[in-house]
Protein backbone atom coordinates (compact mmCIF):
# COMPACT_ATOMS: atom_id res chain seq x y z
CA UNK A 1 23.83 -37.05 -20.49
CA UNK A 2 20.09 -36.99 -21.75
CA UNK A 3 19.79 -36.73 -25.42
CA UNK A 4 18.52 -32.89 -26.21
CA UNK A 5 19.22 -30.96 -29.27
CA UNK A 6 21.73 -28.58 -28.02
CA UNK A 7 19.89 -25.70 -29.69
CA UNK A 8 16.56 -25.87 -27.70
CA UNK A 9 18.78 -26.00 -25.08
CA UNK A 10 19.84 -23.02 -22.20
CA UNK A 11 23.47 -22.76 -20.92
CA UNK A 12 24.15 -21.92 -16.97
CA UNK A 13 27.90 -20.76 -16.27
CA UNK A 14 28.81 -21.27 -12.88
CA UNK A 15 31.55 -20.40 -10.04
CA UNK A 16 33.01 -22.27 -6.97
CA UNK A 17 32.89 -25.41 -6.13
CA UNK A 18 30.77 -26.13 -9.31
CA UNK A 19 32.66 -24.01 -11.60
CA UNK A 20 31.50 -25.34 -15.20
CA UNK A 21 29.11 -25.18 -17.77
CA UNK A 22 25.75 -26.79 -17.61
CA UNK A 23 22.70 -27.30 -19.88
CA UNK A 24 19.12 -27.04 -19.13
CA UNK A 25 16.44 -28.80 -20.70
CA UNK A 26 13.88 -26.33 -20.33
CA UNK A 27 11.24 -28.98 -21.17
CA UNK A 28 11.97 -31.74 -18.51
CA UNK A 29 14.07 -29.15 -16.01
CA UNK A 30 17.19 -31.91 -16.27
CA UNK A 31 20.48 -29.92 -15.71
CA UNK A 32 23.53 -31.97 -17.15
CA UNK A 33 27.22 -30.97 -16.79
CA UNK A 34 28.81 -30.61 -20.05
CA UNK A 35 32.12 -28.76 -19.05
CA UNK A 36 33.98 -29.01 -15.81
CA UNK A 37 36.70 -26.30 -14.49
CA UNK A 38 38.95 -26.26 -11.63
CA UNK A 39 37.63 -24.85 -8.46
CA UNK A 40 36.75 -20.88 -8.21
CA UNK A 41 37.41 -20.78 -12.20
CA UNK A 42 33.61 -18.81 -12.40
CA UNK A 43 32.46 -18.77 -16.00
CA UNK A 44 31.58 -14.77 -16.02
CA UNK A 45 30.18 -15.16 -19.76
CA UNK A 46 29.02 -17.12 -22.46
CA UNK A 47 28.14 -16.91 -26.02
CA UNK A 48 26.43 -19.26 -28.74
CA UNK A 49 27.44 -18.53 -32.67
CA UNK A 50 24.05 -18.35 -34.94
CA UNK A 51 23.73 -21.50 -35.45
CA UNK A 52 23.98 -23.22 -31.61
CA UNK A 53 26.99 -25.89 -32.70
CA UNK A 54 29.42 -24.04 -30.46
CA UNK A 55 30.17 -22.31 -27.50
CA UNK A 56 32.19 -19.37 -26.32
CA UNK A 57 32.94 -19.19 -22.97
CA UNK A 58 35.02 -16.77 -20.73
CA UNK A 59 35.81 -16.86 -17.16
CA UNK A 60 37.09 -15.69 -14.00
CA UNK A 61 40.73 -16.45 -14.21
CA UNK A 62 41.38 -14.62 -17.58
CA UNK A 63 40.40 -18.45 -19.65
CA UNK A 64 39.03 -18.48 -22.99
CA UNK A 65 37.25 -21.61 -24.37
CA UNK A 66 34.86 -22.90 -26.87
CA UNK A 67 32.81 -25.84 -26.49
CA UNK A 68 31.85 -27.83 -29.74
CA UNK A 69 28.24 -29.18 -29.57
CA UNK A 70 28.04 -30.69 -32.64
CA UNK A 71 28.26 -34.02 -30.80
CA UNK A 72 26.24 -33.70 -27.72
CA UNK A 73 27.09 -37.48 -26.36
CA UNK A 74 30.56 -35.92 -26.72
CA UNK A 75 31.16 -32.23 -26.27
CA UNK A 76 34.70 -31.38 -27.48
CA UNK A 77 36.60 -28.30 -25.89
CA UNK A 78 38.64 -26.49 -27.59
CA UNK A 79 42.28 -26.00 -25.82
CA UNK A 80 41.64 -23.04 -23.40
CA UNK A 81 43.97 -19.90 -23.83
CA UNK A 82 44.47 -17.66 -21.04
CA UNK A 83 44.67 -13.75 -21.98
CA UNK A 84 47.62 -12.09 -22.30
CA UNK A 85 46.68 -9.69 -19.27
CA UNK A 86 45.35 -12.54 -16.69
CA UNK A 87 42.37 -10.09 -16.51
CA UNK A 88 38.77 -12.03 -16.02
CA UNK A 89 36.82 -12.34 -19.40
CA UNK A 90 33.60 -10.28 -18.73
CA UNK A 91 31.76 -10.19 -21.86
CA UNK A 92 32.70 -12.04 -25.32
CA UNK A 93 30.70 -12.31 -28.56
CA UNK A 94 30.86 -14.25 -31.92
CA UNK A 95 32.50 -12.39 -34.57
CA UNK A 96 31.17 -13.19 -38.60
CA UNK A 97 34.82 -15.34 -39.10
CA UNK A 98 34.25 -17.41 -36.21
CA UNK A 99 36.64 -15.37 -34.08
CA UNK A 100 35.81 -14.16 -31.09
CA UNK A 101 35.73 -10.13 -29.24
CA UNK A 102 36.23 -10.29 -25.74
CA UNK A 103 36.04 -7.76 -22.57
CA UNK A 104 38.59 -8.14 -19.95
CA UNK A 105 38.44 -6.41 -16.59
CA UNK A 106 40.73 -4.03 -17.83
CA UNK A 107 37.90 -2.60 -19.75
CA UNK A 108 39.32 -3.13 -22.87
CA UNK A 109 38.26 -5.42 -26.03
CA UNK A 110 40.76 -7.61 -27.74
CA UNK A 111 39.92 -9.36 -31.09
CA UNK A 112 40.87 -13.22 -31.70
CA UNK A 113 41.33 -15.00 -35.19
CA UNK A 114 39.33 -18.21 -35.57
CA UNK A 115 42.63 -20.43 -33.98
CA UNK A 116 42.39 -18.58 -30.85
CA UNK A 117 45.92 -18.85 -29.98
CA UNK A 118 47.05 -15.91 -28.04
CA UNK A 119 49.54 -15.26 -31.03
CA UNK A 120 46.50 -14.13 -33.09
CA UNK A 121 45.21 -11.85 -30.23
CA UNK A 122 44.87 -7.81 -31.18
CA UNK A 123 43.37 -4.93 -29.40
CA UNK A 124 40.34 -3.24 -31.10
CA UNK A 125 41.22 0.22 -31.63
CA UNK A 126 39.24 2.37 -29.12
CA UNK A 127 40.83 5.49 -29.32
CA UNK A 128 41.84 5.01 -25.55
CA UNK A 129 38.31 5.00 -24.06
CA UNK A 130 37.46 2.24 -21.47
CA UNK A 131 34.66 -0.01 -22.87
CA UNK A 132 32.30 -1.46 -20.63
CA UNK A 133 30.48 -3.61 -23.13
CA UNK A 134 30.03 -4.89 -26.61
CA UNK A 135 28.10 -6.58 -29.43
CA UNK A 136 28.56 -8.06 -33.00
CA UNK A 137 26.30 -6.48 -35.06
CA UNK A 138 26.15 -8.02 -39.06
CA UNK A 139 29.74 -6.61 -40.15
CA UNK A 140 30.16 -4.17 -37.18
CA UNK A 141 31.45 -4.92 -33.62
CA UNK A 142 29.81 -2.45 -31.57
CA UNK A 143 30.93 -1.20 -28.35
CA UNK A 144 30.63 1.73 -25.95
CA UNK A 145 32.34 3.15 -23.11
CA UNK A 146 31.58 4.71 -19.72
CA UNK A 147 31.02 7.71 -21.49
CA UNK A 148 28.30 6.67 -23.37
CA UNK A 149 30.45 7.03 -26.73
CA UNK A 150 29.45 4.38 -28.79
CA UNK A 151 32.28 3.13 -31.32
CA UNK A 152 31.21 0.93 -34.54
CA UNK A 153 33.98 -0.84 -35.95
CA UNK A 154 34.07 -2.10 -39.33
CA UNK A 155 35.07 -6.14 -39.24
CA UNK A 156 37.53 -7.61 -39.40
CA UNK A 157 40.09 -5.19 -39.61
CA UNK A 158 38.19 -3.44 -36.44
CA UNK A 159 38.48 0.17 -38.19
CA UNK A 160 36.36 2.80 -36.37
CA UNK A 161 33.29 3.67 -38.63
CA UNK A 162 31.68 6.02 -37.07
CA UNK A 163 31.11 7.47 -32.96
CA UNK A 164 27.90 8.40 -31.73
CA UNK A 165 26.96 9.91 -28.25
CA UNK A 166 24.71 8.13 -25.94
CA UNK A 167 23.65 7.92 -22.29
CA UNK A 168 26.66 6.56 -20.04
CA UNK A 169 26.85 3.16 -19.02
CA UNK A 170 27.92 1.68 -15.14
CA UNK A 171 31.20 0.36 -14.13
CA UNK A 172 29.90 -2.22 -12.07
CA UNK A 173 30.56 -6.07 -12.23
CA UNK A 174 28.53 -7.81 -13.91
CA UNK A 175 28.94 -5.46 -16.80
CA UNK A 176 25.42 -4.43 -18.72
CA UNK A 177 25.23 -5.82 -22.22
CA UNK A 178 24.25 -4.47 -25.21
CA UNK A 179 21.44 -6.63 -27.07
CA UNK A 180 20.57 -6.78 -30.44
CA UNK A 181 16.51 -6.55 -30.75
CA UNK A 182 16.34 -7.85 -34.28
CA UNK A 183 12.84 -7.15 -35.18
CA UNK A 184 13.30 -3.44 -34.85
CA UNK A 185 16.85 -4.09 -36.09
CA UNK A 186 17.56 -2.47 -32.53
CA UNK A 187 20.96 -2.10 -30.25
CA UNK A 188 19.43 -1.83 -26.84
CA UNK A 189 21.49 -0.94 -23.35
CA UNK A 190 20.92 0.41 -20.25
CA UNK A 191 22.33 3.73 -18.56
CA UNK A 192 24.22 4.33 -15.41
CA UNK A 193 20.98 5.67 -14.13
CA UNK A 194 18.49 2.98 -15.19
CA UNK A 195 17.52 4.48 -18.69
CA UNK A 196 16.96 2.13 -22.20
CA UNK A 197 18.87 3.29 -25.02
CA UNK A 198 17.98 1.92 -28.49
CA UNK A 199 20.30 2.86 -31.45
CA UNK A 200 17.84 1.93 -34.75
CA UNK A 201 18.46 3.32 -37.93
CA UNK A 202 20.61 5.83 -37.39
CA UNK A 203 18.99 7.31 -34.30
CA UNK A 204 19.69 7.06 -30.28
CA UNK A 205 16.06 6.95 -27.96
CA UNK A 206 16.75 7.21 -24.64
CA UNK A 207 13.67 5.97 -22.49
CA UNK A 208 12.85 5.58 -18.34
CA UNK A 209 13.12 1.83 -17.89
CA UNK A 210 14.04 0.76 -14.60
CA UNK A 211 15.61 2.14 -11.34
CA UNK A 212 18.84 1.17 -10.87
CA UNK A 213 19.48 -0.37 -13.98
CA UNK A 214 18.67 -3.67 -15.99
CA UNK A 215 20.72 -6.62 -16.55
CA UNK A 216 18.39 -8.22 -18.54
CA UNK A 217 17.32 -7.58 -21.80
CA UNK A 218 15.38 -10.55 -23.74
CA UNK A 219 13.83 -10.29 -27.35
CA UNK A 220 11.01 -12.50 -28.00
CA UNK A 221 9.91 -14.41 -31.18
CA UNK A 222 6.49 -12.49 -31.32
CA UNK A 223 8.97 -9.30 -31.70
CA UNK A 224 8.77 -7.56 -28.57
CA UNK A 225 11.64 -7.25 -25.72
CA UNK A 226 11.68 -7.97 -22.23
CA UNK A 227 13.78 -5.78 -19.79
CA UNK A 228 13.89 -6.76 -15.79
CA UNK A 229 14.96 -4.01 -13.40
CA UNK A 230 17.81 -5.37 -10.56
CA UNK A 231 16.37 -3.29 -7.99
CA UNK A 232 13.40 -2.67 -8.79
CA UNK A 233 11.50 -5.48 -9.17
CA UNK A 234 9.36 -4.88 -12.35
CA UNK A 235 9.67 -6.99 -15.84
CA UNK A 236 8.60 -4.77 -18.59
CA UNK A 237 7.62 -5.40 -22.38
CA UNK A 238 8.17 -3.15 -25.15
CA UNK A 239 6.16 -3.16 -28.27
CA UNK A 240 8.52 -3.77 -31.79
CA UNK A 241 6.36 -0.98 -33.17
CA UNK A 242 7.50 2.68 -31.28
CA UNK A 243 9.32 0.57 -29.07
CA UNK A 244 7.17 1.81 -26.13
CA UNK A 245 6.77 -0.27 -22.83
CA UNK A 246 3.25 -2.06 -23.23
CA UNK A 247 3.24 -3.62 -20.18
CA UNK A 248 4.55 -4.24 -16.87
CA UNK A 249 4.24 -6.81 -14.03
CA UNK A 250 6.49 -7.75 -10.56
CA UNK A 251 9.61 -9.59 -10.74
CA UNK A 252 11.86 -11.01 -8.43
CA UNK A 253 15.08 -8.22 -7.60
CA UNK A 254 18.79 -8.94 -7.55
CA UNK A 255 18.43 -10.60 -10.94
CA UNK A 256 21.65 -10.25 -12.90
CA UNK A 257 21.54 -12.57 -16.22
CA UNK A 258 18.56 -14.24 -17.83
CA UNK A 259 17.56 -16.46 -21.01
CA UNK A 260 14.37 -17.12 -22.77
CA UNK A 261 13.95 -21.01 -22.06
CA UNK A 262 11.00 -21.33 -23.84
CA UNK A 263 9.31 -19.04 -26.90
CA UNK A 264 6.38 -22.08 -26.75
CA UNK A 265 5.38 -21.81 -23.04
CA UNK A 266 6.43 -17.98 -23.00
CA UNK A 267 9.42 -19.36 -20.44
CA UNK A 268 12.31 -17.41 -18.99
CA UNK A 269 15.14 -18.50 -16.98
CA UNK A 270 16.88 -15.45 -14.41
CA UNK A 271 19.64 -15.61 -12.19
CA UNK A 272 20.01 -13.66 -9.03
CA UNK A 273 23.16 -12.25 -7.61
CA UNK A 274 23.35 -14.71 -5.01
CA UNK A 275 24.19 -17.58 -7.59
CA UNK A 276 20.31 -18.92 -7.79
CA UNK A 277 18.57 -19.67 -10.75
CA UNK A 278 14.81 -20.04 -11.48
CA UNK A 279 12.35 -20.70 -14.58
CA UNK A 280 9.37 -18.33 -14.46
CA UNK A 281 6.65 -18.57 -17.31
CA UNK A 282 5.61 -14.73 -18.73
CA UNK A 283 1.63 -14.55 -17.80
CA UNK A 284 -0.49 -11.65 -18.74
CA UNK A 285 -0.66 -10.61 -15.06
CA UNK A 286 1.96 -12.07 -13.30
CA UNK A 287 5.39 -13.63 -13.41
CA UNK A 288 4.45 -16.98 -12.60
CA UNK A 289 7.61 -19.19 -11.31
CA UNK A 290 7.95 -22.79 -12.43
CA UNK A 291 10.38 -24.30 -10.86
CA UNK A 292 13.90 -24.06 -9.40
CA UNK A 293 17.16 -24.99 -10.95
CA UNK A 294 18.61 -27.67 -9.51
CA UNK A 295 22.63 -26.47 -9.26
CA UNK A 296 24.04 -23.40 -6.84
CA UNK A 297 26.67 -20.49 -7.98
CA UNK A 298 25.56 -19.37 -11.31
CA UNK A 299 27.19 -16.80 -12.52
CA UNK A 300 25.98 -16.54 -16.29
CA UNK A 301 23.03 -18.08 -18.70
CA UNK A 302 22.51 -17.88 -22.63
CA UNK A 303 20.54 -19.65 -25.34
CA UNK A 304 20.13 -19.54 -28.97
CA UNK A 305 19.39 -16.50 -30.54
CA UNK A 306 15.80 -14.92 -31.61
CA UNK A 307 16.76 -16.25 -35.14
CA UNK A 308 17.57 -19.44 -33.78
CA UNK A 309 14.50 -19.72 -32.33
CA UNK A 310 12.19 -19.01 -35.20
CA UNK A 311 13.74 -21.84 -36.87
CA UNK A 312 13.18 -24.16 -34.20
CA UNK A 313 9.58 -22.88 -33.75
CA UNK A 314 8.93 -23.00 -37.75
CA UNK A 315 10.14 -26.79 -37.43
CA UNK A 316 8.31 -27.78 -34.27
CA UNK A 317 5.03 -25.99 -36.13
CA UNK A 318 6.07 -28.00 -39.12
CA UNK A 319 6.15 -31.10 -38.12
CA UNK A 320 3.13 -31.13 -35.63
CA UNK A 321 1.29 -29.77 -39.01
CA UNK A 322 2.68 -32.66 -40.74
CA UNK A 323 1.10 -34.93 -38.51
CA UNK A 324 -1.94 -33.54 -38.45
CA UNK A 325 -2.48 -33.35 -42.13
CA UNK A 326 -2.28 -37.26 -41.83
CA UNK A 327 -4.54 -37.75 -39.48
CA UNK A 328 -7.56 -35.69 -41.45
CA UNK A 329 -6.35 -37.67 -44.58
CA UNK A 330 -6.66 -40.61 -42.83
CA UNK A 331 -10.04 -39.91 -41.61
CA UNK A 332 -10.99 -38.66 -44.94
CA UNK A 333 -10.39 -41.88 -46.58
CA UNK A 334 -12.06 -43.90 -44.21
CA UNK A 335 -14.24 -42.28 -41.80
CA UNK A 336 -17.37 -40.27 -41.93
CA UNK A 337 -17.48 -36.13 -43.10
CA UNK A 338 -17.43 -33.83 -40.20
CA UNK A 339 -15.14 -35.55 -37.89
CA UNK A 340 -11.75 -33.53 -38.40
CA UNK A 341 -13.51 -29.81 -36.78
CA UNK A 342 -10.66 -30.36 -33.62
CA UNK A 343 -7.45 -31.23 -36.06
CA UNK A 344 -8.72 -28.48 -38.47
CA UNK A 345 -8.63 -25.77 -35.80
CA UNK A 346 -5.34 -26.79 -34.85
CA UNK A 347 -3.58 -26.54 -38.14
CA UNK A 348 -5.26 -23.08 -38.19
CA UNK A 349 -3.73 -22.74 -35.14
CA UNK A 350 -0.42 -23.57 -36.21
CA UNK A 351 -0.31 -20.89 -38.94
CA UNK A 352 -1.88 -23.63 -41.64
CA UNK A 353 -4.93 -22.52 -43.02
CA UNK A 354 -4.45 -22.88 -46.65
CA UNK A 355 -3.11 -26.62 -46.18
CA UNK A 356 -7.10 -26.85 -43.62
CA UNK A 357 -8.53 -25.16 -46.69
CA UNK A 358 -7.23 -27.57 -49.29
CA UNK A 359 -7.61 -30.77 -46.99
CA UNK A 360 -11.34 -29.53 -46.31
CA UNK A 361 -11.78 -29.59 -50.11
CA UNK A 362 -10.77 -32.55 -50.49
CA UNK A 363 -13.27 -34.17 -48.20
CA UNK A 364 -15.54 -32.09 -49.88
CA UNK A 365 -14.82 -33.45 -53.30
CA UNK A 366 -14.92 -37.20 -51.68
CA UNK A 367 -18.56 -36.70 -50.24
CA UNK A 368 -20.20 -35.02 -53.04
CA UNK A 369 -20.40 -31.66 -51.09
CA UNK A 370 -19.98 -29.25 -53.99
CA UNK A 371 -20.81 -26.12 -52.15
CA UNK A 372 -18.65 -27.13 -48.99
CA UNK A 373 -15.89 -27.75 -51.54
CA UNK A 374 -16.64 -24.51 -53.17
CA UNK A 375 -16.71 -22.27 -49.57
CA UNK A 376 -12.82 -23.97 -49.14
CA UNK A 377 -11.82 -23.19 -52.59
CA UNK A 378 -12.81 -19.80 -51.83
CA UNK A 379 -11.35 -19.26 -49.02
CA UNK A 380 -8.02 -20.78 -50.13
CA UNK A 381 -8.17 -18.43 -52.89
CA UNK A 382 -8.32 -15.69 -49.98
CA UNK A 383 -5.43 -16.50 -48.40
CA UNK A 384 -2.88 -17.06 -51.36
CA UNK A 385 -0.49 -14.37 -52.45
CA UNK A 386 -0.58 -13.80 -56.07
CA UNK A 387 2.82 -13.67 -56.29
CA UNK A 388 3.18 -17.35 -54.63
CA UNK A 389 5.13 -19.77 -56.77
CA UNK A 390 2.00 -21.66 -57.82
CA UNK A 391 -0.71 -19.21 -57.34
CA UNK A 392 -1.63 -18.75 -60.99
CA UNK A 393 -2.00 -22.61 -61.50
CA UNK A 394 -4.10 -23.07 -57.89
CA UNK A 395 -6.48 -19.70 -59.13
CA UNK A 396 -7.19 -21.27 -62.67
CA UNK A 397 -8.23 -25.02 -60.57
CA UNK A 398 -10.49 -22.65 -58.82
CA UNK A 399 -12.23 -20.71 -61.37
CA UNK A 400 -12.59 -24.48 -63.30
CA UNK A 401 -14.48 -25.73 -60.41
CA UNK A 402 -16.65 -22.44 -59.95
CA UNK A 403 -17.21 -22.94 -63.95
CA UNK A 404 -18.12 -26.88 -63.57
CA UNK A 405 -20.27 -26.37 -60.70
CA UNK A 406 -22.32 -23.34 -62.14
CA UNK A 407 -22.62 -24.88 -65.89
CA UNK A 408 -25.92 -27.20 -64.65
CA UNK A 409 -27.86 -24.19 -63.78
């Protein structure tokens, strides 16, 4: 197995004679097997906990499993447990004590302690309503039937909270899923008749989405959400703001799961219903396609969550910054002034003007510019919160230099 930190990593869950668990390296394309099942044992779902060190996993013939990737030379798998009903595992989601909530094809959700033994298996308390599909929300499992009642359950004791009414969902295999959208702080699904419910503080907005239905529902690290119709072959954004749709572009149809692959190339991975899987980049006119997965029968996909993702975009930033801010201090100590423009614009880039503001000063300071280091000053000055750890100690360096420099005049 190629060595890839399991949480830049995408999961594929797949059926027949390839029934397993796969991860894709959305960088290089590699797939690599990291779990293999018994013939026609599908992997219907998937989940990663918060932190991308394990993963849930449900499938076909009524098996629950979790994968530990702490180790990724060495992937250990927790003992599977088969439910109590044989029923296949549909849908499954981390719950905040590291037990999981699963859907069963019986349409109801049972609730299992961190063990996982089918000793410490309940059923949530639904009031009798079939439930077509579910969330963990903070300290609230969320789920909602074919009504369109949606039940919040206080964790862990599962305790119904409160019941609103929404739109009704499908019974169709796969199930919709309800997504969390955590920049509006958002619980998005889709109708029986193609229509995008969001459930954000305290109120229900029922919008036109897509005909037919959506399957997939992906939030983005720039805060908006991407929806994909199955049938009718549009991808549309919605804005974090009103939640509105701000735009909309063709997509492949029949697509029944999907993952973001990649927040830094704008990269999504979909599935189709025929077991396919591709890796399409998000343009700002088309849905351009990359390249195909290598593998056949796919049944499922996930990856790490939006939060997830920030943090491994923060790092990436970090470190890239990190190496530019040696380079220009390299340069400043031994090469010429003016020969850093290209490595300044890129720490700008990168969400580091203040550290281009302070390195540009001190290049400044090195070469005798006074005004040049005066104009960074300045604009470092610009960009710093007052309330900054810091500030108050950076502003009084400034107004020394603007006092030093103005004295000889």
């Amino acid at each position: 197995m190629e060595t890839l930190p399991y949480n830049y990593a995408v999961f594929l869950g797949s059926g027949g004679m390839t029934a397993g668990v796969y991860a894709l390296n959305p960088d290089t394309g590699t797939v690599s097997a990291i779990l293999t099942l018994p013939r026609g044992h599908s992997v219907y779902s998937m989940s990663l906990d918060e932190l991308a060190t394990k993963l849930a996993l449900g499938t076909r013939t009524s098996q629950v499993s979790v994968v530990r990737l702490e180790d990724q030379a060495n992937p250990a798998v927790v003992p599977t447990h088969r439910l109590p009903c044989g029923a296949a595992v549909l849908d499954l989601g981390w719950l905040p004590d590291s037990g999981l909530a699963t859907l069963d094809h019986t349409w109801r959700v049972l609730l299992w302690e961190p063990s996982l033994k089918p000793c410490s298996v309940r059923s949530l308390a639904t009031t009798g309503l079939p439930i077509g599909a579910l969330c963990t929300a903070d300290t609230e499992l969320v789920v909602i039937s074919f009504q369109g009642k949606i039940l919040f359950n206080e964790l862990p004791d599962g305790t119904i909270r409160r019941i609103i009414d929404g739109p009704p969902i499908a019974r169709q295999l796969p199930p919709f899923k309800i997504v969390l959208w955590p920049h509006r702080n958002a619980l998005v699904y889709p109708s029986a008749t193609g229509q995008m419910a969001t459930y954000a503080n305290g109120a229900l907005r029922v919008r036109d989405a897509h005909l037919g239905g959506f399957h997939v529902a992906l939030p983005l690290i720039d805060g908006s959400l991407v929806t994909i119709g199955r049938h009718d072959g549009r991808l549309k954004r919605w804005d974090d703001v009103e939640g509105d749709c701000c735009h909309e572009v063709a997509a492949p149809r029949d697509i029944i799961a999907g993952a973001v692959a990649s927040d830094r190339e704008q990269s999504i991975v979909l599935v189709n219903g025929q077991g396919r899987a591709w890796v399409y980049e998000l343009g700002a006119d088309e849905l351009k396609l990359k390249y195909h997965v290598e593998g056949s029968a796919y049944r499922s996909v996930t990856g790490p969550s939006v939060t997830m993702r920030l943090a491994i975009d923060r790092q990436r930033r970090e470190e890239r910054a990190h190496q530019i801010g040696e380079a220009i201090a390299q340069v400043i100590e031994s090469g010429p002034p003016g020969q850093t423009d290209e490595l300044h614009r890129e720490l700008i880039d990168l969400g580091y003007e203040r550290v281009s503001c302070e390195l540009r000063a001190q290049e400044a300071q090195k070469h005798g510019d006074d005004v040049a280091e005066l104009e960074a000053r300045h604009r470092q000055s610009q960009l710093l919160s007052p309330t900054r750890p810091g500030a108050r100690k950076y502003l009084s360096k400034y107004t020394y230099c603007l006092l030093v420099d103005f004295s000889q005049f």
